[in-house]
Protein backbone atom coordinates (compact mmCIF):
# COMPACT_ATOMS: atom_id res chain seq x y z
CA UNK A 1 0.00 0.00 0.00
CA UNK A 2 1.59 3.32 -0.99
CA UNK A 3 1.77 5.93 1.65
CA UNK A 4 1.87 9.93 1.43
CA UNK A 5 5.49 10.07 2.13
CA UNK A 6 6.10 7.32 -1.11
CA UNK A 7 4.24 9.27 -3.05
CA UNK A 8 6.15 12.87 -1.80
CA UNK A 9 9.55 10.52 -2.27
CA UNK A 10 8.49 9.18 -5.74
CA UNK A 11 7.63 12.86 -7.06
CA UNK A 12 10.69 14.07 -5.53
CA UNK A 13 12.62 11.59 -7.47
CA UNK A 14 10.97 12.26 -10.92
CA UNK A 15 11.86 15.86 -10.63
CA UNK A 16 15.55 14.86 -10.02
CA UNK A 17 15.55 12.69 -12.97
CA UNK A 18 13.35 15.33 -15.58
CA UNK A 19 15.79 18.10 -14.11
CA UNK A 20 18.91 15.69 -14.97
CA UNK A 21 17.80 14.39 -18.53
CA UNK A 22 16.77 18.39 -19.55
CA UNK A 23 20.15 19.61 -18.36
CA UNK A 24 18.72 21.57 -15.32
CA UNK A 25 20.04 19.04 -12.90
CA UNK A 26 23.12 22.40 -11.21
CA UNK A 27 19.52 24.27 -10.55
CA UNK A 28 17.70 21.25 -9.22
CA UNK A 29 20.32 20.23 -6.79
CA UNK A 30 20.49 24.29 -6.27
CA UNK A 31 17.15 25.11 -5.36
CA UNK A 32 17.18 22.20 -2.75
CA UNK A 33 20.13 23.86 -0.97
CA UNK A 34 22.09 20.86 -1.69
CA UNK A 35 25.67 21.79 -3.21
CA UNK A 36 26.61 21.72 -7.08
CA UNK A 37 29.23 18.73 -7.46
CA UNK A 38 31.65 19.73 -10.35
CA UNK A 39 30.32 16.71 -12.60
CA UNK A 40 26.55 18.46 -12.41
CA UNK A 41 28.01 21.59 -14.45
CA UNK A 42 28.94 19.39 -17.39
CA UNK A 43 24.49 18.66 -17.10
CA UNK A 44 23.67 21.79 -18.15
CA UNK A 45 26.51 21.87 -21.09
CA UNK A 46 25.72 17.82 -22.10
CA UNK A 47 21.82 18.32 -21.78
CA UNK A 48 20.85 21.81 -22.81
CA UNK A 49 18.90 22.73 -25.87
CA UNK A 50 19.72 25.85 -28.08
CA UNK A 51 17.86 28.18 -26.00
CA UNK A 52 19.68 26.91 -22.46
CA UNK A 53 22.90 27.37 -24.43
CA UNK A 54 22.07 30.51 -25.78
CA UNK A 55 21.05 31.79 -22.28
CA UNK A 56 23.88 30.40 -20.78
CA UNK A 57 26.15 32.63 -23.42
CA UNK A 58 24.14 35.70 -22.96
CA UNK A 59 24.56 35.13 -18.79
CA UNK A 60 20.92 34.82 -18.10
CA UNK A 61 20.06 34.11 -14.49
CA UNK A 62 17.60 31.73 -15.30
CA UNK A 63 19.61 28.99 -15.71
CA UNK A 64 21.98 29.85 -12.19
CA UNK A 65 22.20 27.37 -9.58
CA UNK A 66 22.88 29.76 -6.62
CA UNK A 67 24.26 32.87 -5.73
CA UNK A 68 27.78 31.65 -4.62
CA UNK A 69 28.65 30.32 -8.39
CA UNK A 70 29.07 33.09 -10.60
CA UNK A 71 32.84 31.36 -11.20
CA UNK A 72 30.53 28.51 -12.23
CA UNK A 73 28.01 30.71 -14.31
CA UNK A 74 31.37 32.24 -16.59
CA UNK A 75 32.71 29.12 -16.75
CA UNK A 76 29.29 27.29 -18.68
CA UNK A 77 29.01 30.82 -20.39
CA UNK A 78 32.79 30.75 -22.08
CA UNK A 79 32.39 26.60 -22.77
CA UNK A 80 28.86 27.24 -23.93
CA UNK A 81 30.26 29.49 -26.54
CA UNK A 82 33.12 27.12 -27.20
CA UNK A 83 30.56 23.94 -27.47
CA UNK A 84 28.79 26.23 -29.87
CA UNK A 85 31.71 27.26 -32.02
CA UNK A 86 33.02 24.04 -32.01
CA UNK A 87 29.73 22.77 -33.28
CA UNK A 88 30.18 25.34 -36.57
CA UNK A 89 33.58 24.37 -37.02
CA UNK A 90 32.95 20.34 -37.13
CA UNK A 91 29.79 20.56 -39.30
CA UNK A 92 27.58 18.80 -36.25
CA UNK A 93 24.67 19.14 -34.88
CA UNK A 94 24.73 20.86 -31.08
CA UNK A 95 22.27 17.59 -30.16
CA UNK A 96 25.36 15.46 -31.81
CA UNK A 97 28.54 16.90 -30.51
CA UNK A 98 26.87 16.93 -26.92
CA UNK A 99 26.05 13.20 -27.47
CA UNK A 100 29.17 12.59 -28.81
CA UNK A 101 31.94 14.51 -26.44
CA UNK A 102 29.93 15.71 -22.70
CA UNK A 103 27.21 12.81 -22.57
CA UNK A 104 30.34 10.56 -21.95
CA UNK A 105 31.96 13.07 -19.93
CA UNK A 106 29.21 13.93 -17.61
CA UNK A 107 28.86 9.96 -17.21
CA UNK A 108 32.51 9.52 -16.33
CA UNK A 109 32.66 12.22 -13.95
CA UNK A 110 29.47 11.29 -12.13
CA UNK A 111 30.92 7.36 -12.04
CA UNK A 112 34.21 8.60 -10.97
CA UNK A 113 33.89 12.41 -9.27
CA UNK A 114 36.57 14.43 -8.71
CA UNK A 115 35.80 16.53 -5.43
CA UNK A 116 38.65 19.34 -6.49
CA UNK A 117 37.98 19.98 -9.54
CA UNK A 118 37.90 23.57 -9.81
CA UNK A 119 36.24 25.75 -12.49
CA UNK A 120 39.60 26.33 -14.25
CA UNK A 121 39.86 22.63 -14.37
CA UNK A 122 36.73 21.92 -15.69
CA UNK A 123 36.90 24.28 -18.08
CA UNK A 124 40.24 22.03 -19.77
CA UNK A 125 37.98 18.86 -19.18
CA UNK A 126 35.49 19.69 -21.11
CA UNK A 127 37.73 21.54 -24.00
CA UNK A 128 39.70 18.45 -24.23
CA UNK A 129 36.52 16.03 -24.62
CA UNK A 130 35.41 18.13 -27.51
CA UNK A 131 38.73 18.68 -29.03
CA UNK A 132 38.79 14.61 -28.88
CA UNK A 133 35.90 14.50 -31.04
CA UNK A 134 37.43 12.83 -34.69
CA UNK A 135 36.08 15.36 -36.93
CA UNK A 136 37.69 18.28 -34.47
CA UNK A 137 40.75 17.13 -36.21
CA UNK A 138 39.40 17.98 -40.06
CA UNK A 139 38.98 21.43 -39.22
């Protein structure tokens, strides 16, 4: 017999998962005071459609996941830029390259986290998945 509190937990739990698989997991885990782990960022870049990229280039606060991550916030801006450029330069898709280069990446870091990996870091993680992409090296 399902109780309330299943039902509460079970709603809870589809929100988590809808916020991960539409790239809004950072401002999920934000909202419920519960702190960004580095691998999260790479959601927003991995999952995002055109418009969260575009609004993550153009710094809207829509897409934040707290006050105390602007370092976070011009990191996604500069790599959202870069994911888009990138995108131009190897003829893909931005639905391909992100299912090609950060899917993996976000996978790898959430199976393996690294606790100190600062936005500096991050930002040559994710440069260097896209730069593995093959066709990155026809252009």
């Amino acid at each position: 017999m399902w109780t309330t509190g299943s039902r509460a937990w079970e709603r809870e739990l589809v929100a988590e998962c809808e916020a991960f698989v539409s790239g809004h997991y950072a401002q999920y885990l934000g909202r419920e005071g519960r702190s960004v782990a580095p691998w999260a960022w790479v959601n927003v870049l991995a999952h995002g459609g055109p418009d969260e990229i575009d609004a993550l280039i153009r710094g809207e606060p829509g897409w934040r996941a707290g006050s105390d991550t602007t370092v976070w916030h011009e990191a996604l801006a500069f790599l959202a830029q870069e994911l888009v450029g990138q995108s131009i330069r190897q003829n893909l898709s931005l639905a391909e390259l992100q299912r090609l280069t950060l899917v993996p990446l976000e996978l790898e870091l959430a199976r393996r986290p690294i606790p100190s990996l600062d936005p500096t870091a991050f930002v040559a993680r994710v440069r260097s998945a896209i730069a593995r992409h093959p066709s990155s090296r026809h252009g």
